[in-house]
Structures are given as C-alpha cells and as structure tokens.
C-alpha atoms as a PDB file:
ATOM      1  CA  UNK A   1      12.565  19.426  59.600  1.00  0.00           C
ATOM      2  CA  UNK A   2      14.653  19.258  56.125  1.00  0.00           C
ATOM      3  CA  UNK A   3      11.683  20.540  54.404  1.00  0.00           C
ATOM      4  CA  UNK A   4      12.090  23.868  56.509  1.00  0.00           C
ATOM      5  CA  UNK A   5      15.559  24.343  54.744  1.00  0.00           C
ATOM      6  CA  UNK A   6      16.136  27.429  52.398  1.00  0.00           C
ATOM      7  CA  UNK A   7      14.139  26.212  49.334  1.00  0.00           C
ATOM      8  CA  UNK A   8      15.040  28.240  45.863  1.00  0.00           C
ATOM      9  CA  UNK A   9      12.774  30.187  45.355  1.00  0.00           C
ATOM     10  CA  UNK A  10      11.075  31.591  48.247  1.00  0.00           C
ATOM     11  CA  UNK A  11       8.367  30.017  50.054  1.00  0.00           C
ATOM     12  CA  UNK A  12       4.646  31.821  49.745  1.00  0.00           C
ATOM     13  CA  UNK A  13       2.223  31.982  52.393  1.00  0.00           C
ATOM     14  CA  UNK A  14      -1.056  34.110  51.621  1.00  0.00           C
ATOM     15  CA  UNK A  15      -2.502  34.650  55.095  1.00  0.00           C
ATOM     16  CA  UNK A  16      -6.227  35.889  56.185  1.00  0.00           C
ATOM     17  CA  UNK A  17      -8.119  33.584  53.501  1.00  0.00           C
ATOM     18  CA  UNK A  18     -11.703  33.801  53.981  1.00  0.00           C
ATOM     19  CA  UNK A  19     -13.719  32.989  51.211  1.00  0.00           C
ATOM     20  CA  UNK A  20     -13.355  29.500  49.086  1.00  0.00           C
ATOM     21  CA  UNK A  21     -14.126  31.254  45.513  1.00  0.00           C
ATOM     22  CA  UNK A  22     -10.816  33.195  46.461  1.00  0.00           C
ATOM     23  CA  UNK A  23      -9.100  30.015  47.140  1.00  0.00           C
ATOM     24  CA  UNK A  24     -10.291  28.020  44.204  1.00  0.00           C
ATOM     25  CA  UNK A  25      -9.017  30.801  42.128  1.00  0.00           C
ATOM     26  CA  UNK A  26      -5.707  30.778  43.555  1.00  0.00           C
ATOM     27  CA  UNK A  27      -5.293  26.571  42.352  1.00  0.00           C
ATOM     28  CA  UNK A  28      -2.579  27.104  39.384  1.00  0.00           C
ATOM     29  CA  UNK A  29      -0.515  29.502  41.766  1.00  0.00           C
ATOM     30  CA  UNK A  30       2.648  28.223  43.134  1.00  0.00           C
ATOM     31  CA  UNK A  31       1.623  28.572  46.695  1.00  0.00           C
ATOM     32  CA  UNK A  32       3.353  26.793  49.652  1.00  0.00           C
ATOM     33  CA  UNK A  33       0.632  27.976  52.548  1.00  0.00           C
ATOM     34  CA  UNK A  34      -2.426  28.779  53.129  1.00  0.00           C
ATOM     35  CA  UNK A  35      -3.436  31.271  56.478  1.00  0.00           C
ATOM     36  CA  UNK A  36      -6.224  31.625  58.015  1.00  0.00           C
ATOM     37  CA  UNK A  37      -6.684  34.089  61.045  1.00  0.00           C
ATOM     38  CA  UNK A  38      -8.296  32.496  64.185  1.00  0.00           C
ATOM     39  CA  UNK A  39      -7.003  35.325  66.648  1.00  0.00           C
ATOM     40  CA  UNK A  40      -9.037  38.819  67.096  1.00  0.00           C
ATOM     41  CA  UNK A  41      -9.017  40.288  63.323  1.00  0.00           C
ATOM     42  CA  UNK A  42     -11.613  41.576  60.834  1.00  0.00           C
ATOM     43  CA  UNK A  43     -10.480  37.986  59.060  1.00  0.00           C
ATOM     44  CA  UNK A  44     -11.027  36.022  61.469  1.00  0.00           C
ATOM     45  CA  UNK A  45     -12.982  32.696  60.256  1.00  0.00           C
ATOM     46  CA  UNK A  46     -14.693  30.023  62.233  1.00  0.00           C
ATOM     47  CA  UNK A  47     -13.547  26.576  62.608  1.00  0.00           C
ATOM     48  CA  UNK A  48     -15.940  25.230  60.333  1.00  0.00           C
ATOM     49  CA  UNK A  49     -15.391  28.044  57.342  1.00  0.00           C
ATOM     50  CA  UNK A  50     -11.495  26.632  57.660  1.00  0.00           C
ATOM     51  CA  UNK A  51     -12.552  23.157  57.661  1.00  0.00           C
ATOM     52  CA  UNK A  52     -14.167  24.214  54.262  1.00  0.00           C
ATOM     53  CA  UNK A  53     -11.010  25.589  52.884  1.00  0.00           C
ATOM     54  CA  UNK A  54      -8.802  22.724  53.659  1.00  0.00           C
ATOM     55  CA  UNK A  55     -11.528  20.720  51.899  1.00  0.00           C
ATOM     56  CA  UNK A  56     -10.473  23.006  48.476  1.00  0.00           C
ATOM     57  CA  UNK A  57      -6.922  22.584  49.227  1.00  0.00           C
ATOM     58  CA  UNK A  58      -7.652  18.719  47.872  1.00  0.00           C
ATOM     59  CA  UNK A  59      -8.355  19.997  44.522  1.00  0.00           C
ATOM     60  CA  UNK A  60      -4.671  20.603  43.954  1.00  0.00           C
ATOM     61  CA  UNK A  61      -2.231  17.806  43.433  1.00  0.00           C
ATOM     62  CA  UNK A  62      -0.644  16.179  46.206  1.00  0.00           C
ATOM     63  CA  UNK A  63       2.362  17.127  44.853  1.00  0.00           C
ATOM     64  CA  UNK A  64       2.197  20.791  45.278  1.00  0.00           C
ATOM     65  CA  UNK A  65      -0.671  21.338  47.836  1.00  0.00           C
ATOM     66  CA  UNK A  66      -0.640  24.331  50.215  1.00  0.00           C
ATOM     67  CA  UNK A  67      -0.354  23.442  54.012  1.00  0.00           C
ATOM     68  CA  UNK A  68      -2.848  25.070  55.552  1.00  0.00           C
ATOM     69  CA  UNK A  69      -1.667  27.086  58.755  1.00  0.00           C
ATOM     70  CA  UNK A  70      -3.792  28.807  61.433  1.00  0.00           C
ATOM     71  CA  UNK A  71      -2.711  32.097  62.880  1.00  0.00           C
ATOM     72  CA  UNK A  72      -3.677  32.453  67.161  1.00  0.00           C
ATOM     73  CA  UNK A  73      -2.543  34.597  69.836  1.00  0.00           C
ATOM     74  CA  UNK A  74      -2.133  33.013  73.225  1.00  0.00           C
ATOM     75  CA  UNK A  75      -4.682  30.283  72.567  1.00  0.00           C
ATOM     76  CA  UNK A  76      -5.313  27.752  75.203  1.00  0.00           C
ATOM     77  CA  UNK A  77      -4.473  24.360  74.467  1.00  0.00           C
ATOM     78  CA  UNK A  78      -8.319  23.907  74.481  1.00  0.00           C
ATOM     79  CA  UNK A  79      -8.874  26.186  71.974  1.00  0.00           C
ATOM     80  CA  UNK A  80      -6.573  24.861  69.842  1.00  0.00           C
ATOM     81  CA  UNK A  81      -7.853  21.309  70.655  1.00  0.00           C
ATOM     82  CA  UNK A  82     -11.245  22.668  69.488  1.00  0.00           C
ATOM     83  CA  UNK A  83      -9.985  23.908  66.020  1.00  0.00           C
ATOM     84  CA  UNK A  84      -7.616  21.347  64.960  1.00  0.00           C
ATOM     85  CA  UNK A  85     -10.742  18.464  65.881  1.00  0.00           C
ATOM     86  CA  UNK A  86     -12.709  20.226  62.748  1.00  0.00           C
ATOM     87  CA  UNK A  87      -9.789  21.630  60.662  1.00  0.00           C
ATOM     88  CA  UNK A  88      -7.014  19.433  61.003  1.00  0.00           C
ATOM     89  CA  UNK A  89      -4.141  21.940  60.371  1.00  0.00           C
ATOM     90  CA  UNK A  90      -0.989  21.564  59.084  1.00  0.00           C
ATOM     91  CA  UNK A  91       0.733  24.569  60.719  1.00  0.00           C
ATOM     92  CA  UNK A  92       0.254  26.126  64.336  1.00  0.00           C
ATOM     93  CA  UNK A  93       1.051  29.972  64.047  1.00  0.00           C
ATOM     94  CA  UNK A  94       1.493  31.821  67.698  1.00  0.00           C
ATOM     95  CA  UNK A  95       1.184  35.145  67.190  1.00  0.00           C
ATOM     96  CA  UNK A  96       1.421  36.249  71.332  1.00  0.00           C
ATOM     97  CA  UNK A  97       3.824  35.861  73.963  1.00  0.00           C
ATOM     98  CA  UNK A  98       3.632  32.211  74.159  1.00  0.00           C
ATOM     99  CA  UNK A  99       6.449  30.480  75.929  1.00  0.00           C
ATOM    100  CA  UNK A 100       8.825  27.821  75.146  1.00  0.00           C
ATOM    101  CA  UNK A 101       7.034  25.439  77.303  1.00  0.00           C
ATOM    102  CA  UNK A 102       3.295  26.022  75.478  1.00  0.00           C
ATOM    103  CA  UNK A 103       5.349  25.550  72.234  1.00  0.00           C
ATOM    104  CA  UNK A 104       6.417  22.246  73.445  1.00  0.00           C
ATOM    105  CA  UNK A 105       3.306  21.505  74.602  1.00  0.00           C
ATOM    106  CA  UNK A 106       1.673  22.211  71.108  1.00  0.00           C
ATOM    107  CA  UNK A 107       4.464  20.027  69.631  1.00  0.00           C
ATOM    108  CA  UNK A 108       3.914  17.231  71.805  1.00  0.00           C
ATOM    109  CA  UNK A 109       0.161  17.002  71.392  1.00  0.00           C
ATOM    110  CA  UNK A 110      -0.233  17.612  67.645  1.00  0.00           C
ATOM    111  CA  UNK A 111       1.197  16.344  64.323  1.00  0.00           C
ATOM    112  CA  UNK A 112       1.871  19.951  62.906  1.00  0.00           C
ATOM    113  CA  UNK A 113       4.236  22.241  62.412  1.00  0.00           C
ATOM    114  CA  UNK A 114       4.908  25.354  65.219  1.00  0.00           C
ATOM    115  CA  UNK A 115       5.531  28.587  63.898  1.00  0.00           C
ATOM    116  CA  UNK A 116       6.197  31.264  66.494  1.00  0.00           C
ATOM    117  CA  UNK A 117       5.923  34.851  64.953  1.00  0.00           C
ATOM    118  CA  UNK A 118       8.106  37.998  66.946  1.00  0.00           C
ATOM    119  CA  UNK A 119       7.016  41.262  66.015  1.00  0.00           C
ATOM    120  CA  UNK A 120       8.835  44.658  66.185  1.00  0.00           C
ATOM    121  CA  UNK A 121       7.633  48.011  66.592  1.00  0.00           C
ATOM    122  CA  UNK A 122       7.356  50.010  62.933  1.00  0.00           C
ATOM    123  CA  UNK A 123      10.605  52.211  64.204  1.00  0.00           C
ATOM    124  CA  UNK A 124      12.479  50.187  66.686  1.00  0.00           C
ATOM    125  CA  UNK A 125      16.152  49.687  65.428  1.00  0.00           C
ATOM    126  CA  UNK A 126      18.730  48.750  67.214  1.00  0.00           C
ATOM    127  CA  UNK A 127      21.382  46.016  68.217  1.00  0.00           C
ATOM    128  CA  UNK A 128      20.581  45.769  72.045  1.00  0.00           C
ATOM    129  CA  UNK A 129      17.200  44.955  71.552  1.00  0.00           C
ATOM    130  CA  UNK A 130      17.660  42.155  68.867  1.00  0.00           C
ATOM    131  CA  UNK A 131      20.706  40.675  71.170  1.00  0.00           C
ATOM    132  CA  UNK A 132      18.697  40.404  74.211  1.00  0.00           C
ATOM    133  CA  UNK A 133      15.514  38.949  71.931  1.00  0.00           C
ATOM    134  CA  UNK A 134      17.938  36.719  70.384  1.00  0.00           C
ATOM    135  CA  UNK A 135      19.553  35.191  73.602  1.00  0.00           C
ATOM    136  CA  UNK A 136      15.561  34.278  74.326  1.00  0.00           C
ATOM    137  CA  UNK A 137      15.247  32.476  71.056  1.00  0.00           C
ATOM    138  CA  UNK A 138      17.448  29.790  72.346  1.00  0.00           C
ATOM    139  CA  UNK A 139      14.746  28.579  74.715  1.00  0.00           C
ATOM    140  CA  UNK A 140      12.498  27.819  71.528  1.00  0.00           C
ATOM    141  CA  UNK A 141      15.258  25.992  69.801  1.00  0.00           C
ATOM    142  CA  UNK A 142      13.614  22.373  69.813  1.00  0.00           C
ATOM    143  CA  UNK A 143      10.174  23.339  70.002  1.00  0.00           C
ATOM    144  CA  UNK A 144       9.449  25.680  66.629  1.00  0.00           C
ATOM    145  CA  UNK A 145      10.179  24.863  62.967  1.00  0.00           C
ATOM    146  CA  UNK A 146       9.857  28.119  62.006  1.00  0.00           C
ATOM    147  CA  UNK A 147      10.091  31.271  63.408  1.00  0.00           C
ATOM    148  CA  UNK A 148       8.110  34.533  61.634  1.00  0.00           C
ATOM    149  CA  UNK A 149       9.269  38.086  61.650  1.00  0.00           C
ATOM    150  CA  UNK A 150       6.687  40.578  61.422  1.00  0.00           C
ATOM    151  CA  UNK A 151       5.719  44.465  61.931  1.00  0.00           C
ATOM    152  CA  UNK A 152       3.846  44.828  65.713  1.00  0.00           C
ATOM    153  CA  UNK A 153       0.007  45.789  65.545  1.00  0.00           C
ATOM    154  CA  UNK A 154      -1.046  47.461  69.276  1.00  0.00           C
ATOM    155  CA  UNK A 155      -4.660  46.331  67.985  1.00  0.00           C
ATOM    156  CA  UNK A 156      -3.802  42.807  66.824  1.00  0.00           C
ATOM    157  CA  UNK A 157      -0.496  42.062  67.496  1.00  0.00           C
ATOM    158  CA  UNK A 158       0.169  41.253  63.575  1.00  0.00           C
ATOM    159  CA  UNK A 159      -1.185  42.093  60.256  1.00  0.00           C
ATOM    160  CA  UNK A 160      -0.424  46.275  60.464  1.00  0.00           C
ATOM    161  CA  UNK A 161       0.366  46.486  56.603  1.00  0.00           C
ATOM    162  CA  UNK A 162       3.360  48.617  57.626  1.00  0.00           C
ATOM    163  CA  UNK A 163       6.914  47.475  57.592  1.00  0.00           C
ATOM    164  CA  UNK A 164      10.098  46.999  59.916  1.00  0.00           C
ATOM    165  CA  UNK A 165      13.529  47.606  60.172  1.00  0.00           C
ATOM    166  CA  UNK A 166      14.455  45.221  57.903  1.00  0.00           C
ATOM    167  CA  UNK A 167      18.116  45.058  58.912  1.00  0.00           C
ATOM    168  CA  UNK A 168      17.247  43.438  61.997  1.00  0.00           C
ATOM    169  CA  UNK A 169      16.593  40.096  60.146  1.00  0.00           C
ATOM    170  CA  UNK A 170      20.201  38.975  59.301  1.00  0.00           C
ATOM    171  CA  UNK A 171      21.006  38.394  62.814  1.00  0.00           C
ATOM    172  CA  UNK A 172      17.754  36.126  63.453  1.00  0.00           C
ATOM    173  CA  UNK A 173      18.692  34.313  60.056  1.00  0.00           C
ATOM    174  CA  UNK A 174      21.598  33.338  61.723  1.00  0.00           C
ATOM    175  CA  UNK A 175      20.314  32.114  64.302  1.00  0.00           C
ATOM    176  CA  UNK A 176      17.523  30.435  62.110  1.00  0.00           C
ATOM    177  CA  UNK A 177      19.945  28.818  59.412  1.00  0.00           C
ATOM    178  CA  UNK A 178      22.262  27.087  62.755  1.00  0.00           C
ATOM    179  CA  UNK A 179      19.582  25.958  64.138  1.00  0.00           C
ATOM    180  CA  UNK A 180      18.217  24.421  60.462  1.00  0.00           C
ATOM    181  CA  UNK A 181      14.810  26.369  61.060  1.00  0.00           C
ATOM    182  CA  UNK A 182      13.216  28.408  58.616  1.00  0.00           C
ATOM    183  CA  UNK A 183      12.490  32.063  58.420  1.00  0.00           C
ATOM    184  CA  UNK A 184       9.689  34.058  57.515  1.00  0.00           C
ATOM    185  CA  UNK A 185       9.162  37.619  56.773  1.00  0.00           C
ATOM    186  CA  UNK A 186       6.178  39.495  56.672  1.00  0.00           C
ATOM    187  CA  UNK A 187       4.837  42.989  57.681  1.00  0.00           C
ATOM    188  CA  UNK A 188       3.936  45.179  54.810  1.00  0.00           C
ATOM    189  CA  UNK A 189       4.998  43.222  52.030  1.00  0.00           C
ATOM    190  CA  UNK A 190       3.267  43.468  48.452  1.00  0.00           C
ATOM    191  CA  UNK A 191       4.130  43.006  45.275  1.00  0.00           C
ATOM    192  CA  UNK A 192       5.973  46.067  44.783  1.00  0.00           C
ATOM    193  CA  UNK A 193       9.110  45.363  47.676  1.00  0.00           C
ATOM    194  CA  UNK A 194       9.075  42.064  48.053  1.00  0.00           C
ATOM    195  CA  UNK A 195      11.581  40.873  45.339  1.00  0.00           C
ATOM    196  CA  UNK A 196      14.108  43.632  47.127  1.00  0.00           C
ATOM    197  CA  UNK A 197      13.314  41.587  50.782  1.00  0.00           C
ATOM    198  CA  UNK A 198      14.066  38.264  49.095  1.00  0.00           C
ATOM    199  CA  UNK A 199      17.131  39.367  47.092  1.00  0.00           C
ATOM    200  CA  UNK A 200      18.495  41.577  49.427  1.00  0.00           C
ATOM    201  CA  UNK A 201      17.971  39.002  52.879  1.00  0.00           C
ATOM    202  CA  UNK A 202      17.058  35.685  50.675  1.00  0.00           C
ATOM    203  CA  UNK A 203      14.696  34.439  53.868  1.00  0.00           C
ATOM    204  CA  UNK A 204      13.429  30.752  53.454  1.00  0.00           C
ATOM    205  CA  UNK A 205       9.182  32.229  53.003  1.00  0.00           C
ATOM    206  CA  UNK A 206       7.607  35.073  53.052  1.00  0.00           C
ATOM    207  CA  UNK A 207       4.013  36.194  54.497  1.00  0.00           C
ATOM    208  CA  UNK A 208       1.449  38.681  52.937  1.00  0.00           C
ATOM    209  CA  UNK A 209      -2.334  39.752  53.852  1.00  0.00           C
ATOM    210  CA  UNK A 210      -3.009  43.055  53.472  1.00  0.00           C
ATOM    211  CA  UNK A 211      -0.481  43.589  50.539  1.00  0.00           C
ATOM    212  CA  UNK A 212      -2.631  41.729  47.955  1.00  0.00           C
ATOM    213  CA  UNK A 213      -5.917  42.891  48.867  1.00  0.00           C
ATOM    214  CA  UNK A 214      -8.174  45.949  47.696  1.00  0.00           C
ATOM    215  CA  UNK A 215     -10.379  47.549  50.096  1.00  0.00           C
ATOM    216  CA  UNK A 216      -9.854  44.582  52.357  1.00  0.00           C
ATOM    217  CA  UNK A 217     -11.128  41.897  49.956  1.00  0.00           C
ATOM    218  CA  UNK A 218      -8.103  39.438  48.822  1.00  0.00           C
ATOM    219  CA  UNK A 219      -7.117  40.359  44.765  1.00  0.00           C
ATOM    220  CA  UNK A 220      -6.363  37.449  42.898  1.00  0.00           C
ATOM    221  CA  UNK A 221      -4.705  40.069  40.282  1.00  0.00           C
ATOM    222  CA  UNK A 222      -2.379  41.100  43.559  1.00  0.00           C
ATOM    223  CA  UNK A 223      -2.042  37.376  44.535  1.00  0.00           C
ATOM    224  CA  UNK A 224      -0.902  36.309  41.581  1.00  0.00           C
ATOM    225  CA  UNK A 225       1.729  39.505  40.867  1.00  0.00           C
ATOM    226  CA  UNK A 226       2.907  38.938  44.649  1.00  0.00           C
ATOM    227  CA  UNK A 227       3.811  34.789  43.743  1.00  0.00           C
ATOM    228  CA  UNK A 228       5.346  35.377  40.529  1.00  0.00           C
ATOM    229  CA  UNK A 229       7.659  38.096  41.991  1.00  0.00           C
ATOM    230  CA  UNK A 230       8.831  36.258  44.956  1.00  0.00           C
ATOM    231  CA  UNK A 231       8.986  32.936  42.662  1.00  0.00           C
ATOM    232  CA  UNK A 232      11.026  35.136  39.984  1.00  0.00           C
ATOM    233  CA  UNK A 233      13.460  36.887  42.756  1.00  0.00           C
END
C-alpha cells in the first residue's frame, strides 16, 4: 500500500477511454491511470476493446506505465471474473453500494487494487451527513486502497460533469491519510479548477472524463492541459 501514499504531484487518472488512437496519443503524458467504464454509460467498452487498450499501455516504459482500472457498479463476482480473465486489470473501481464484505471478497480473489468511489448529491452540504458516512468508512478500512470522491449521477451513479461540495473532502482525507489510503477526487473537474482542488485540498489523485472531452469524444488538447495543470499545482 506505500505506493497509495500522497505522491508530489498529484496522481492522474483519465477515465471513460474508448478508442486506442486516443490512447496511443496520450503515451508522452505523465499519466498514472487509465479508466475504462464497464458499468451502464454511453462509454461503456467491452471486455475485449479493454483487453486492447491494456495491450497499448505496453508501449510505454515500465517505468511510468498507466495502471489500467475498470469502473463497475454492483458487479457480481462473476462478472468481474469474466472481465479480469480477458483484461487483466490493475485496479477494481466500485462505483455502487457495494459492501465491506464484496470488497473483501474482490481483494481476496484478485491481485488488484480496490477502489471504492462515494458520491454526493451536487448540493448536499453538511456535517451530519459526512459524520454518519464517515463512521461507515471504518468497515472498509482493510479492504480498499483507495477510496474516490465523486459528484452523484441519478442516471449512472458517477460521471455527471457537475461538481460537489468540495469542503466535505478534508474530513474523508483524514480519515484517508490515518488509515495510509489514498484519495481521489473527481466530479466536474477540467482543466480550468483543478489546480484550485489540488492546491486548496492537495488529495493524493484526481479523476476526469467528461472535463477533457468535446462533444463527448476525449480531446487530447484537454488531456494534455488537464495533466500539466494538476502535474504543475
């Protein structure tokens, strides 16, 4: 888990990649992680089309290769057992209401990373909700390596565009940095607010999708403007 500590700078994970060309264009970028969506989404790819993907991530050095993470809500462990058979990831990403135990489980069964996302409404504020949601973290302690904070989608769960209340993360980053497991932001970010999330709340990654794409296509001019500010905060 020590490479989930704070790094300096920020960690960058481009999420919803769909198309290799994209991906091979992205090779002198300083990006950590890779996303792609397996969960209902107009990005959602098939096993195979991630398998592909991984296969480009090779093309970069070992040194500074991408993990390649796959987003789900509430998958079955079949499901999962499906996906990771053809695309070997390096990251699990729950995006639902999965449990402790199905965390574990996940854990237990493959040799990747857990990342459990918890999403909050675009306007909810407020103490007493982040105490009580905080209290429930401690059941994922030993069972996540990261956990990802991100604007709630009544469609999809994740990947609204639109961001939160952003002065709700210092009290999961405490809970996060005793624990000695990473945080992630997303929701909304782009190029344009993300060095004021990283230097105002210094979070160990951040997430983008929508943020560097135009008309739903991923931007390689938006990519590469998003990782030099968040690599530059």
């Amino acid at each position: 888990m020590s490479e989930l500590r704070n790094p300096l700078p920020a960690a960058v994970k481009i999420c919803g990649l769909q198309d290799v060309e994209v991906l091979k264009s992205m090779i002198n970028l300083p990006v950590d992680y890779i996303g792609v969506v397996f969960a209902k989404s107009r990005r959602r790819i098939e096993p195979e089309q991630a398998a592909a993907l991984r296969t480009v991530l090779f093309e970069w050095s070992a040194y500074d290769r991408p993990k390649l993470a796959g987003v789900f809500v509430n998958p079955t462990l079949e499901e999962l057992e499906h996906i990771m058979d053809i695309a070997q990831l390096d990251v699990i990403q729950l995006h639902g209401q999965e449990t402790a135990e199905f965390c574990q489980q996940v854990k237990q069964r493959w040799n990747a990373k857990v990342f459990k996302v918890f999403s909050f409404p675009k306007d909810e504020t407020g103490p007493e909700a982040d105490d009580a949601a905080i209290r429930a973290l401690d059941t994922y302690d030993k069972f996540v390596d990261a956990i990802l904070l991100d604007t709630h989608d009544p469609l999809y769960g994740g990947g609204s565009g639109k961001t939160f209340a952003w002065e709700r993360i210092p009290a999961y980053a405490e809970w996060a940095k005793s624990r000695e497991i990473a945080l992630f932001v997303a929701g909304g970010l782009q190029p344009d607010n993300v060095q004021q999330l990283i230097q105002t709340y210094a979070p160990f990654g951040v997430d983008v999708s929508s943020g560097v794409e135009t008309e739903g296509v991923k931007d390689i001019a938006k990519i590469t403007a998003f990782v030099e500010r968040v690599k530059q905060a």
